[in-house]
PDB file of N, CA and C in Angstrom:
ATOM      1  N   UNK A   1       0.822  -1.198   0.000  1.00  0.00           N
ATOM      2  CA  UNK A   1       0.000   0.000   0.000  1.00  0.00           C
ATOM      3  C   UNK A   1       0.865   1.261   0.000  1.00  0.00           C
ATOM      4  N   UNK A   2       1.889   1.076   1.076  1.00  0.00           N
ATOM      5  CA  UNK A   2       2.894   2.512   1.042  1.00  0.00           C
ATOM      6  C   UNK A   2       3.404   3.043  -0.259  1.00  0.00           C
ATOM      7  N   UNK A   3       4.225   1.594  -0.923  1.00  0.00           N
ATOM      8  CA  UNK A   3       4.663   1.887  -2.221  1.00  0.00           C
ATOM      9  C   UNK A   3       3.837   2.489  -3.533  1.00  0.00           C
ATOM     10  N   UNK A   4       2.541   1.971  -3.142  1.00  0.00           N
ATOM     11  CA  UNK A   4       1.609   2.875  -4.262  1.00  0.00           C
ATOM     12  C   UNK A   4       1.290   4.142  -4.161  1.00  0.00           C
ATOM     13  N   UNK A   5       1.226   4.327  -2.793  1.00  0.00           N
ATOM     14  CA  UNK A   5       0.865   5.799  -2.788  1.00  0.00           C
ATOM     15  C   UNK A   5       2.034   6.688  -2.974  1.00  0.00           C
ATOM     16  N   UNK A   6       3.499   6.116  -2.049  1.00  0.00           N
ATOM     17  CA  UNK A   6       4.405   6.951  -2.155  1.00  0.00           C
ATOM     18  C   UNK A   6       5.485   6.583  -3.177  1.00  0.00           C
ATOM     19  N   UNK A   7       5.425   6.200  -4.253  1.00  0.00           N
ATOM     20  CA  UNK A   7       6.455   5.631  -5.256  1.00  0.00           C
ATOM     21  C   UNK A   7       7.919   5.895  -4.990  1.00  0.00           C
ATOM     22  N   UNK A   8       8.349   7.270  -4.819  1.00  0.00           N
ATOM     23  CA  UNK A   8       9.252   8.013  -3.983  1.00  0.00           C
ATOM     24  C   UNK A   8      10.265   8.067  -3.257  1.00  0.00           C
ATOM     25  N   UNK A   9       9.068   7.473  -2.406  1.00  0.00           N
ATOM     26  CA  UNK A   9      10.389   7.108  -1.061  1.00  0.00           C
ATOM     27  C   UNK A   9      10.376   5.899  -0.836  1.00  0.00           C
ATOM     28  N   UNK A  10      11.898   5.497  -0.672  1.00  0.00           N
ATOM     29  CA  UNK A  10      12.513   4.406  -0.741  1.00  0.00           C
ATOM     30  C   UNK A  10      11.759   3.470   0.466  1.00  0.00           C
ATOM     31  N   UNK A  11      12.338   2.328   0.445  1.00  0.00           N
ATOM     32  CA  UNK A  11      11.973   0.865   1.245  1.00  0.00           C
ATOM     33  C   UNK A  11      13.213   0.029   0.874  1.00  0.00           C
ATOM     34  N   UNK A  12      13.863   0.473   2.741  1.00  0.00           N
ATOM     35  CA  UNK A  12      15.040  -0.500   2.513  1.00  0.00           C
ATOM     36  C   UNK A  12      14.724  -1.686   3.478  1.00  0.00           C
ATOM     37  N   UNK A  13      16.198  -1.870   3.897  1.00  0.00           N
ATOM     38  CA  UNK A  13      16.224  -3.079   5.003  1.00  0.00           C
ATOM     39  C   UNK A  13      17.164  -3.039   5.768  1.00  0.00           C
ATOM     40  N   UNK A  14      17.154  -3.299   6.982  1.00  0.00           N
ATOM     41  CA  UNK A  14      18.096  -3.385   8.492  1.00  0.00           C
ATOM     42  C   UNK A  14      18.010  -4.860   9.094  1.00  0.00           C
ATOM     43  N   UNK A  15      19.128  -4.862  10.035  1.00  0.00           N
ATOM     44  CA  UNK A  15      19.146  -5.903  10.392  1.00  0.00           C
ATOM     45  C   UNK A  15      18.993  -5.971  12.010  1.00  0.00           C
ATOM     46  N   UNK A  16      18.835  -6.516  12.986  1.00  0.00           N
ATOM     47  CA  UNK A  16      19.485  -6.440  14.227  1.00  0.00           C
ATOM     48  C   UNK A  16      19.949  -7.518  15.166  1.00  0.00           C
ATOM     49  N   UNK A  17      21.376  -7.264  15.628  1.00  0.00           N
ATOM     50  CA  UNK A  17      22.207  -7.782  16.293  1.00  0.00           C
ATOM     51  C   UNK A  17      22.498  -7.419  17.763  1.00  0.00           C
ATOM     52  N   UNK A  18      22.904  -8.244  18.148  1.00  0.00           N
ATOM     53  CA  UNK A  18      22.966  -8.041  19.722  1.00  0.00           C
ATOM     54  C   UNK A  18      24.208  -7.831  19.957  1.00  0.00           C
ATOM     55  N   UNK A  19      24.579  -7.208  21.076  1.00  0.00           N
ATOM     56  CA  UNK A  19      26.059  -5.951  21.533  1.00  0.00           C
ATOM     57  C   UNK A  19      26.646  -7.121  21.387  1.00  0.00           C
ATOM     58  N   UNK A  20      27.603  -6.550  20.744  1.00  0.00           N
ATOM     59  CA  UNK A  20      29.074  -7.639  20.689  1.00  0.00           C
ATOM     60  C   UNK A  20      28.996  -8.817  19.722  1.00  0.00           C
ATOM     61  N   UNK A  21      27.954  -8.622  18.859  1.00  0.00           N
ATOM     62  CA  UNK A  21      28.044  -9.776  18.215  1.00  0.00           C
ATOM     63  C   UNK A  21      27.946  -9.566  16.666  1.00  0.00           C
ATOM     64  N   UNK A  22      28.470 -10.287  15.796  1.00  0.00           N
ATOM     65  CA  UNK A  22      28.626  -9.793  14.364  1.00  0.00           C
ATOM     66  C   UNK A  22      27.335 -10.412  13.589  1.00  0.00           C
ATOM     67  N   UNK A  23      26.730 -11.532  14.204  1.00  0.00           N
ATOM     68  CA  UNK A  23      25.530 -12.145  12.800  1.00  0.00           C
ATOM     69  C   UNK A  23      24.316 -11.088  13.229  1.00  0.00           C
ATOM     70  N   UNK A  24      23.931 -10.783  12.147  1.00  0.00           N
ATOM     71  CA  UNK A  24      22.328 -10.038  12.496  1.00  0.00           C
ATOM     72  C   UNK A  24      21.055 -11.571  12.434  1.00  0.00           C
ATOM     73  N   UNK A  25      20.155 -11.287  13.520  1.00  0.00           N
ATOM     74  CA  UNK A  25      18.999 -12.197  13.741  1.00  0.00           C
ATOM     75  C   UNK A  25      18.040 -12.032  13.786  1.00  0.00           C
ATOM     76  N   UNK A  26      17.812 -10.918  12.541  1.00  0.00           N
ATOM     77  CA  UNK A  26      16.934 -10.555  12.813  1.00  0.00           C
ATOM     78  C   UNK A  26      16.924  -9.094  10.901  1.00  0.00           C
ATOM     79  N   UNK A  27      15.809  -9.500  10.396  1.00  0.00           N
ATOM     80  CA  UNK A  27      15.820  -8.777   9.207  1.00  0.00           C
ATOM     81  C   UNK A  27      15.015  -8.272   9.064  1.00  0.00           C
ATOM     82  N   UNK A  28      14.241  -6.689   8.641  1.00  0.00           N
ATOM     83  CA  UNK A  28      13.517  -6.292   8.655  1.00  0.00           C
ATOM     84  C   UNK A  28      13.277  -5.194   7.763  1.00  0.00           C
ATOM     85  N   UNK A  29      11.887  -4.843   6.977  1.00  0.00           N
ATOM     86  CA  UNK A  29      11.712  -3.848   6.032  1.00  0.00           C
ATOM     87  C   UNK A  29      11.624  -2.484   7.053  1.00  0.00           C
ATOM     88  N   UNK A  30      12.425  -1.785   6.176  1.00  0.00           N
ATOM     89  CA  UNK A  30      12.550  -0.029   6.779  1.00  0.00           C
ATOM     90  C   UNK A  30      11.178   1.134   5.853  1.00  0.00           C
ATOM     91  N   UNK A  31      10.461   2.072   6.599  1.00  0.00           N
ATOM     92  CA  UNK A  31       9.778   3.097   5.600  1.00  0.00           C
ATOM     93  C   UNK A  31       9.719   3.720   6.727  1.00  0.00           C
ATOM     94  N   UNK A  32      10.551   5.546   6.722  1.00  0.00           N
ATOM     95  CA  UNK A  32      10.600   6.649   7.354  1.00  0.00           C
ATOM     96  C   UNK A  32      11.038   5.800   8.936  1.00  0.00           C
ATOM     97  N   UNK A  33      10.374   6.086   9.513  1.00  0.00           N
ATOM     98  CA  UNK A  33      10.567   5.389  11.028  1.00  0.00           C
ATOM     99  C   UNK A  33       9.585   4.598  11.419  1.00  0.00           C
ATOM    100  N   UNK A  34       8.849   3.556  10.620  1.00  0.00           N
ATOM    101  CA  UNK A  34       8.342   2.515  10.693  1.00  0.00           C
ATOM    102  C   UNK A  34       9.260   1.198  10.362  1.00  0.00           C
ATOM    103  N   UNK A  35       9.294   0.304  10.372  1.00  0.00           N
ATOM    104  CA  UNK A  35       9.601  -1.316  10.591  1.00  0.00           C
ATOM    105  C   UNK A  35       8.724  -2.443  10.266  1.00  0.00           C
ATOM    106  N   UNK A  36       8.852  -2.923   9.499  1.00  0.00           N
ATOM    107  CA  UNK A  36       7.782  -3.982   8.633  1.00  0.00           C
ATOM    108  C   UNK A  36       8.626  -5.578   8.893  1.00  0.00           C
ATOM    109  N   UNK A  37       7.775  -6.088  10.064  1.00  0.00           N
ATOM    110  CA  UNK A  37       8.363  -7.796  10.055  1.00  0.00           C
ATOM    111  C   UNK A  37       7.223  -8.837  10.545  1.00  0.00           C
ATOM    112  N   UNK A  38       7.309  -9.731  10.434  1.00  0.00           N
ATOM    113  CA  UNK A  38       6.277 -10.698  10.858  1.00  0.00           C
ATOM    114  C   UNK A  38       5.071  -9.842  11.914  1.00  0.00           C
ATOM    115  N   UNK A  39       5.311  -9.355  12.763  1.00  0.00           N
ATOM    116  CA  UNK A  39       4.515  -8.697  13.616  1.00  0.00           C
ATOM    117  C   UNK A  39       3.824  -7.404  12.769  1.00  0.00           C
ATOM    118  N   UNK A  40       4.073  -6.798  11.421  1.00  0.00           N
ATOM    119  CA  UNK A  40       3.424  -5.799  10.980  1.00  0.00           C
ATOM    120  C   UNK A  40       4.128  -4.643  11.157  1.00  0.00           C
ATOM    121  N   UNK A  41       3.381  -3.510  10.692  1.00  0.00           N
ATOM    122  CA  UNK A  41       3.970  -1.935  11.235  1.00  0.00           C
ATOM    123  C   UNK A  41       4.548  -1.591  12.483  1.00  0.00           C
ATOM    124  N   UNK A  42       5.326  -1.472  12.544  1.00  0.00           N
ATOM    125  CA  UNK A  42       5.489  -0.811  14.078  1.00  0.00           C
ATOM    126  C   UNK A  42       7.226   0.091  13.938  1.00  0.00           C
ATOM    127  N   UNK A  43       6.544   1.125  14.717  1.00  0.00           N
ATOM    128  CA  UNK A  43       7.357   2.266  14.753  1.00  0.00           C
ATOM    129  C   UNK A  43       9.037   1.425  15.202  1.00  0.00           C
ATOM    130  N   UNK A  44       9.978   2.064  14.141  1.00  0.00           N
ATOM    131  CA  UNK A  44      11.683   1.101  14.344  1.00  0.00           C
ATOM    132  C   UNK A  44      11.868   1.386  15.842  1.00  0.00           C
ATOM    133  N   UNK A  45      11.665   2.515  16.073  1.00  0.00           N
ATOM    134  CA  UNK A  45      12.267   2.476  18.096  1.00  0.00           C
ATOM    135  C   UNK A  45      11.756   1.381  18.932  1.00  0.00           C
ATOM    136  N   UNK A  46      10.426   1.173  18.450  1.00  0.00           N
ATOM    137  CA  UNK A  46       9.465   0.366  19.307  1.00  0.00           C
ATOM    138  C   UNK A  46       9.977  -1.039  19.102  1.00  0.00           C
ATOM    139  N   UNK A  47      10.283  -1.274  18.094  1.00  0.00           N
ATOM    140  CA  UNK A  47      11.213  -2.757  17.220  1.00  0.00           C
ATOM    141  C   UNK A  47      12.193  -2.512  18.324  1.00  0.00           C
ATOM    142  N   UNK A  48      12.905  -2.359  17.867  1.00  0.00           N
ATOM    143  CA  UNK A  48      14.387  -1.898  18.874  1.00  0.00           C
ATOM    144  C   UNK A  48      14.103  -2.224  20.596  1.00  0.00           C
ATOM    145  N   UNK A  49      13.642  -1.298  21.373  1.00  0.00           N
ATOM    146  CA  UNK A  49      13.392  -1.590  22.089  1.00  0.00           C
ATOM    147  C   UNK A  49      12.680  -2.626  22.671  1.00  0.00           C
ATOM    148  N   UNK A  50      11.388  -3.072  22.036  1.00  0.00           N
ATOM    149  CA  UNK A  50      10.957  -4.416  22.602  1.00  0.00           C
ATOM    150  C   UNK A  50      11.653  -5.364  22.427  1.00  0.00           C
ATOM    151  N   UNK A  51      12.407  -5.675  21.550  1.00  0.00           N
ATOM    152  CA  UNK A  51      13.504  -7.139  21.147  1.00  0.00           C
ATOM    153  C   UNK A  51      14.411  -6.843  22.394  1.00  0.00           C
ATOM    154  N   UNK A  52      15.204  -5.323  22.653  1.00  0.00           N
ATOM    155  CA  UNK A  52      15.940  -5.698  23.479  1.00  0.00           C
ATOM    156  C   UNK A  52      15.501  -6.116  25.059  1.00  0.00           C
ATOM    157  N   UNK A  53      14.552  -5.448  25.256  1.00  0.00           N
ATOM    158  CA  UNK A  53      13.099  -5.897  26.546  1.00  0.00           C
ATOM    159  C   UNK A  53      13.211  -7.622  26.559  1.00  0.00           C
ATOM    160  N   UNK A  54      13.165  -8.004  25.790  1.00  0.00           N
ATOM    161  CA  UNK A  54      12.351  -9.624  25.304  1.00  0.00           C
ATOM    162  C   UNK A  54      13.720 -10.355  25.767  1.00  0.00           C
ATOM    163  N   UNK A  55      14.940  -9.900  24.625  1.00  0.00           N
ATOM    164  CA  UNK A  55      16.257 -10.377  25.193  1.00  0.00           C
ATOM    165  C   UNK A  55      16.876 -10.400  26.338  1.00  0.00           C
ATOM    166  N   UNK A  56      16.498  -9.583  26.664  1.00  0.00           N
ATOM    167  CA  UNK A  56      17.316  -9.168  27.841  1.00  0.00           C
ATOM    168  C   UNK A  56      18.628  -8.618  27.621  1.00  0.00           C
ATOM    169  N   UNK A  57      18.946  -7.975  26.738  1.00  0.00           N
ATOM    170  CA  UNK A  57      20.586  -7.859  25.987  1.00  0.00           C
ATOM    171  C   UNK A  57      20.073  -6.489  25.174  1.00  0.00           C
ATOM    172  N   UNK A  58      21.337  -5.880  25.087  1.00  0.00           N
ATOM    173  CA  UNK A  58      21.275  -4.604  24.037  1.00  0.00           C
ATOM    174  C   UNK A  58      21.436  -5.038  22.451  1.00  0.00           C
ATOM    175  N   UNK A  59      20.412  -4.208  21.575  1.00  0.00           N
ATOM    176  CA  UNK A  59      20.846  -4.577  20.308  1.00  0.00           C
ATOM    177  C   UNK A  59      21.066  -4.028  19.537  1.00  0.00           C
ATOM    178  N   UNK A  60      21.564  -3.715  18.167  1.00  0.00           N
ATOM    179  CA  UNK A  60      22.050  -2.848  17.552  1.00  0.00           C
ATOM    180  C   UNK A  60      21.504  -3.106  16.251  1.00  0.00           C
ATOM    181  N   UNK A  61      21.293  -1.896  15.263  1.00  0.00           N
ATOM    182  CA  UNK A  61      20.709  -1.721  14.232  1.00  0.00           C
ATOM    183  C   UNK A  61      21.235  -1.607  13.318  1.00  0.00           C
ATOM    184  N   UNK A  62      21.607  -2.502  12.350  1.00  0.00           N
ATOM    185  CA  UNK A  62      22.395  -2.858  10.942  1.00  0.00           C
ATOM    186  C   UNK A  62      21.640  -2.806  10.015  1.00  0.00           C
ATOM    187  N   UNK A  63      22.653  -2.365   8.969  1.00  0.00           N
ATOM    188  CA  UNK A  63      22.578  -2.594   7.472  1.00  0.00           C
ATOM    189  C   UNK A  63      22.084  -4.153   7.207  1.00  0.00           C
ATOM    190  N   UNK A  64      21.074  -4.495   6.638  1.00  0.00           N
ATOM    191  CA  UNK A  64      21.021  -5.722   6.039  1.00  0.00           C
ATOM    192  C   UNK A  64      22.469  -6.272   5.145  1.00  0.00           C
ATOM    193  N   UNK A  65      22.580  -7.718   5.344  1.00  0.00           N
ATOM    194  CA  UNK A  65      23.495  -8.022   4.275  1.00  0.00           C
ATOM    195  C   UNK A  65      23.125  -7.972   2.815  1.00  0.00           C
ATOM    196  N   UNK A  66      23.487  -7.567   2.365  1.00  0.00           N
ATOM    197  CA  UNK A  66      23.393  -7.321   0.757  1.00  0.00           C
ATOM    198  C   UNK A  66      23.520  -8.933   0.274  1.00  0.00           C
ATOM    199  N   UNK A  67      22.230  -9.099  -0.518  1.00  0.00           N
ATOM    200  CA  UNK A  67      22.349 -10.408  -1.380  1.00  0.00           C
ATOM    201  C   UNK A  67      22.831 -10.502  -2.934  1.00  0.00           C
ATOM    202  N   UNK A  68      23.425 -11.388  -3.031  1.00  0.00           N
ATOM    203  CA  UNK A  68      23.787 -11.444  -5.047  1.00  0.00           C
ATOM    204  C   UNK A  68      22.969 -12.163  -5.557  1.00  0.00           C
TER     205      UNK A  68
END
């Protein structure tokens, strides 16, 4: 729906990883400061923060790996 209305603006992807650690576990669609993953819309801070809530661990917000 976003993409139709807003052709425009981009739709990338992030990843997130937990402090100190290099694999991301976590992949997710980016639009403005929303977050698109199994659970639906939800604002990226709110992503962020509840995973690290859930974990119990700090996590950090990556670049998706680029696929070939």
């Amino acid at each position: 729906m976003c993409r139709d209305t807003y052709p425009d603006r981009p739709i990338g992807l992030a990843g997130l990883r937990f402090a100190g650690e290099r694999q991301v576990f976590h992949v997710y669609a980016t639009w403005a400061d929303w977050a698109f993953d199994h659970a639906g819309w939800n604002r990226e801070a709110d992503l962020l923060a509840i995973t690290a809530c859930r974990t119990s661990t700090g996590v950090i917000r990556s670049p998706a790996p680029a696929t070939t």
